[in-house]
Protein backbone atom coordinates (compact mmCIF):
# COMPACT_ATOMS: atom_id res chain seq x y z
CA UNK A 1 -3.94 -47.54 1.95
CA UNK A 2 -0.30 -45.42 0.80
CA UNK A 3 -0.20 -42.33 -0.31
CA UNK A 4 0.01 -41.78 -3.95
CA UNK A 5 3.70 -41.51 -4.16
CA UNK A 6 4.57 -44.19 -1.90
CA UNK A 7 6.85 -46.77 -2.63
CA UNK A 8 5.68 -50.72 -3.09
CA UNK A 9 8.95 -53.09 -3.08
CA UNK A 10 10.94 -49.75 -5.01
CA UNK A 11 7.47 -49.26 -7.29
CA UNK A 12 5.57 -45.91 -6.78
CA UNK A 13 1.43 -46.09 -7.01
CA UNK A 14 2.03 -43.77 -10.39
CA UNK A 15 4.76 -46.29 -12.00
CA UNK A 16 2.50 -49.05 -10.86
CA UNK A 17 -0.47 -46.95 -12.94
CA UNK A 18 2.25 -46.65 -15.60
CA UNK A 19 2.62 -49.81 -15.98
CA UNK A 20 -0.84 -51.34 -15.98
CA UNK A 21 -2.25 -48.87 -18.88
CA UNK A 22 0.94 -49.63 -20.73
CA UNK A 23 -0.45 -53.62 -20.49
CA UNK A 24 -3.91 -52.52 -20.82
CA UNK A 25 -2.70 -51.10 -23.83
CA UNK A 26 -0.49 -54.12 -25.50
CA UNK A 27 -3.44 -56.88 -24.15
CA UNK A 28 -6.67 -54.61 -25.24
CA UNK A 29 -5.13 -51.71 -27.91
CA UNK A 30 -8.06 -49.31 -28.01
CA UNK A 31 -9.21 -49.43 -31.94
CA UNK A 32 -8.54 -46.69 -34.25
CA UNK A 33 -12.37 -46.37 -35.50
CA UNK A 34 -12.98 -45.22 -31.93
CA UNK A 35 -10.13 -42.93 -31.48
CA UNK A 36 -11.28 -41.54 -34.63
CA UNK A 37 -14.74 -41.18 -33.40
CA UNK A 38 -14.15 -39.74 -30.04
CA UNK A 39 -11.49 -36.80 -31.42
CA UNK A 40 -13.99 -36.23 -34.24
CA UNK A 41 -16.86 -35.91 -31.86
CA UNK A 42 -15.25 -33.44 -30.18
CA UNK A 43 -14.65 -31.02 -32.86
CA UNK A 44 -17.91 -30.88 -34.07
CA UNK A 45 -19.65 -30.18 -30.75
CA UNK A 46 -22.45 -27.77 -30.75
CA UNK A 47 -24.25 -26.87 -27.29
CA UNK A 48 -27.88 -26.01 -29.08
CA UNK A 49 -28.43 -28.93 -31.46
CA UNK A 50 -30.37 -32.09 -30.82
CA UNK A 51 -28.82 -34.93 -30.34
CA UNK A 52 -30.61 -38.07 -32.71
CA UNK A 53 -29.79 -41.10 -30.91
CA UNK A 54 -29.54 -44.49 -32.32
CA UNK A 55 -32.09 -46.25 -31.73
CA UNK A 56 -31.72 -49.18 -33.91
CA UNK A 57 -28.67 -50.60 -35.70
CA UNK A 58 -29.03 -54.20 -37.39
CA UNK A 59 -25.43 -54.67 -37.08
CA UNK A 60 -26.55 -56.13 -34.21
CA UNK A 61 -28.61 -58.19 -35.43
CA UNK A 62 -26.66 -59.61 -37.91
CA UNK A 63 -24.19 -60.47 -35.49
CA UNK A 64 -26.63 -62.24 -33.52
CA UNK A 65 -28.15 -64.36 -36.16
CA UNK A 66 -24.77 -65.21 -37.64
CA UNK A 67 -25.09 -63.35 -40.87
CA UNK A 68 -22.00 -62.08 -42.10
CA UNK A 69 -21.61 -58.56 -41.62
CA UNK A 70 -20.83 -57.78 -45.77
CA UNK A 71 -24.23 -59.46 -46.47
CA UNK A 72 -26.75 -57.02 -47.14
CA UNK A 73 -27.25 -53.53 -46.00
CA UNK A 74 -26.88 -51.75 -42.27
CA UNK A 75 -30.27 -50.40 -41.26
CA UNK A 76 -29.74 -47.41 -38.78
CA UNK A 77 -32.29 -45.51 -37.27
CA UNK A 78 -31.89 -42.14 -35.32
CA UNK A 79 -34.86 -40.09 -33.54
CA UNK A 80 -34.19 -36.62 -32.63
CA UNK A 81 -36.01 -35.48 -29.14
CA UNK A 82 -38.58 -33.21 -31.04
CA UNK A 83 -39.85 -36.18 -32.87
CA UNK A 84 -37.37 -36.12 -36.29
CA UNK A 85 -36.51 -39.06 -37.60
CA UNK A 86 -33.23 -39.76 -39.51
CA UNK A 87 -33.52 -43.66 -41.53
CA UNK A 88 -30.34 -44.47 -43.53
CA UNK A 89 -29.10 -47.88 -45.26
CA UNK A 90 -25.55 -48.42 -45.40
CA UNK A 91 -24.34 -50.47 -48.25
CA UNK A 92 -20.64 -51.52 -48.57
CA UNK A 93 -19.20 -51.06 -52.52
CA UNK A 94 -16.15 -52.46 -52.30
CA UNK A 95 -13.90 -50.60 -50.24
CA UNK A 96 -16.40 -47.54 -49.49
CA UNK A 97 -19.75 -47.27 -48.72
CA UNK A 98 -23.07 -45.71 -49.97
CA UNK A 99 -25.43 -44.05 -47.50
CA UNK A 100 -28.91 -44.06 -49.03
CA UNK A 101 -31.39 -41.77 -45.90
CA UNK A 102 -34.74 -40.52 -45.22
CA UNK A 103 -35.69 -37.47 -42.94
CA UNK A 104 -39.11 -37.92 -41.57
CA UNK A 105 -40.98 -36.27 -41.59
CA UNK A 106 -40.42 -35.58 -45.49
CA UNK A 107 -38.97 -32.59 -46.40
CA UNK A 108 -36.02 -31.08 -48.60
CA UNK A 109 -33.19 -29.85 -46.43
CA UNK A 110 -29.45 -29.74 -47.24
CA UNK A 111 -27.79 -32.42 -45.02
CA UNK A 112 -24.19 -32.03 -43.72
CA UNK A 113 -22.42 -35.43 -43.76
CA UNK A 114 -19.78 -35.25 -41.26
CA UNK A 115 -16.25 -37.17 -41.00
CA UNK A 116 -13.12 -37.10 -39.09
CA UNK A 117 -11.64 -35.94 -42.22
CA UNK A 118 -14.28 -33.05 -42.86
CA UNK A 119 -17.57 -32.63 -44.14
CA UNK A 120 -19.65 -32.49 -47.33
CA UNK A 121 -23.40 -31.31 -47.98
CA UNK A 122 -26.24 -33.35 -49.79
CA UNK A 123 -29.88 -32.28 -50.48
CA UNK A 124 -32.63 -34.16 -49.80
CA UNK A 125 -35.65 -33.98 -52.21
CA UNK A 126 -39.07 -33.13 -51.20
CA UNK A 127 -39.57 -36.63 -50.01
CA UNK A 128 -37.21 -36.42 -47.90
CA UNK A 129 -34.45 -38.74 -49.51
CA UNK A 130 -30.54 -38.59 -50.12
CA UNK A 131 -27.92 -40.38 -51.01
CA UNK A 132 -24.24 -40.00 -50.40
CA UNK A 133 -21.84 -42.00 -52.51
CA UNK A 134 -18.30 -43.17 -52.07
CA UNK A 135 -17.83 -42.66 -48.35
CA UNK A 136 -14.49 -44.32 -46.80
CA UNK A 137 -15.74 -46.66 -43.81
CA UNK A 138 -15.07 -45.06 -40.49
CA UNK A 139 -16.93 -42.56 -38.14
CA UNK A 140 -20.31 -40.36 -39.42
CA UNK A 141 -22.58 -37.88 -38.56
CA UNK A 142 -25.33 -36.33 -40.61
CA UNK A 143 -26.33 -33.01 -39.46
CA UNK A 144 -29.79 -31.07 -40.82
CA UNK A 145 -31.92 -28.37 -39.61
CA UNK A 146 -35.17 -29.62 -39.55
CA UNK A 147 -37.13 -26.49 -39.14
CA UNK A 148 -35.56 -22.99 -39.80
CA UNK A 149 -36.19 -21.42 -36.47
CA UNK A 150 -35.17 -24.83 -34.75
CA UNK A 151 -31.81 -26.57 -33.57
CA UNK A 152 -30.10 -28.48 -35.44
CA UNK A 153 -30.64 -32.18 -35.80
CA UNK A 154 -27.48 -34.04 -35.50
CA UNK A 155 -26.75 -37.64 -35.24
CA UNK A 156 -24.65 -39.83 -33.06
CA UNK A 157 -21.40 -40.78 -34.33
CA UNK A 158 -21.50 -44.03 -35.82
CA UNK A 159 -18.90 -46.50 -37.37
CA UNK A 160 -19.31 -47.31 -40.78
């Protein structure tokens, strides 16, 4: 095996690199919704809260079955690891999209709805519902404290 700098027919191992992630690149262009996501991920780290993972997406499904992706609404479910639960249905309006989510167990919180762009607060009513209108598609978070002496409860970035 050469040594990193070695020459290969005039081509060093780091040109070589060079040029491979510079076809990567033109072959397989890494999309901007995930770009977005991963620098917007970033900024809003926070070493105490608790992560909600997706657990279920019927994107997915939709793909699967062969239903286009504009018909009907995205279900998305997200569990927290001290049992919160975070339902939300995304519905496409035209060119943005309505959020309409459920914290269970029910309860009224102020939920932080979190973008690459920045972030806005809803409330949830006593049963636990909210709704967030006019949201350009791209990367989201929702972010709630679930319980005033606990972490905070934040979602996985997802694409809308």
């Amino acid at each position: 095996m050469s040594q990193p700098d070695e020459p290969h027919g005039g081509v060093s191992d780091q040109q070589l690199f060079a040029l491979v992630r510079e076809a990567a690149q033109l072959a397989d262009p890494v999309p901007p919704g995930v770009l977005a996501a991963a620098k917007a991920s970033l900024t809003w780290l926070s070493i105490d809260a608790d992560l909600a993972s997706l657990v279920e997406d019927t994107a997915g499904e939709r793909k699967l079955t062969g239903v286009r992706s504009g018909a009907g609404a995205r279900l998305l479910t997200f569990e927290g690891t001290e049992g919160d639960v975070v339902l939300v249905e995304v519905a496409e309006q035209g060119r943005t999209r309505r959020l309409t989510g459920q914290l269970v167990p029910a309860r009224a919180l102020e939920v932080q709805v979190r973008r690459a762009s920045g972030a806005s607060t809803v409330r949830s009513d006593d049963l636990g519902r909210f709704v967030v209108d006019d949201l350009v598609p791209g990367p989201v978070s929702l972010a709630c404290r679930p319980r005033p002496e606990g972490p905070l409860l934040v979602t996985a970035w997802t694409v809308l």
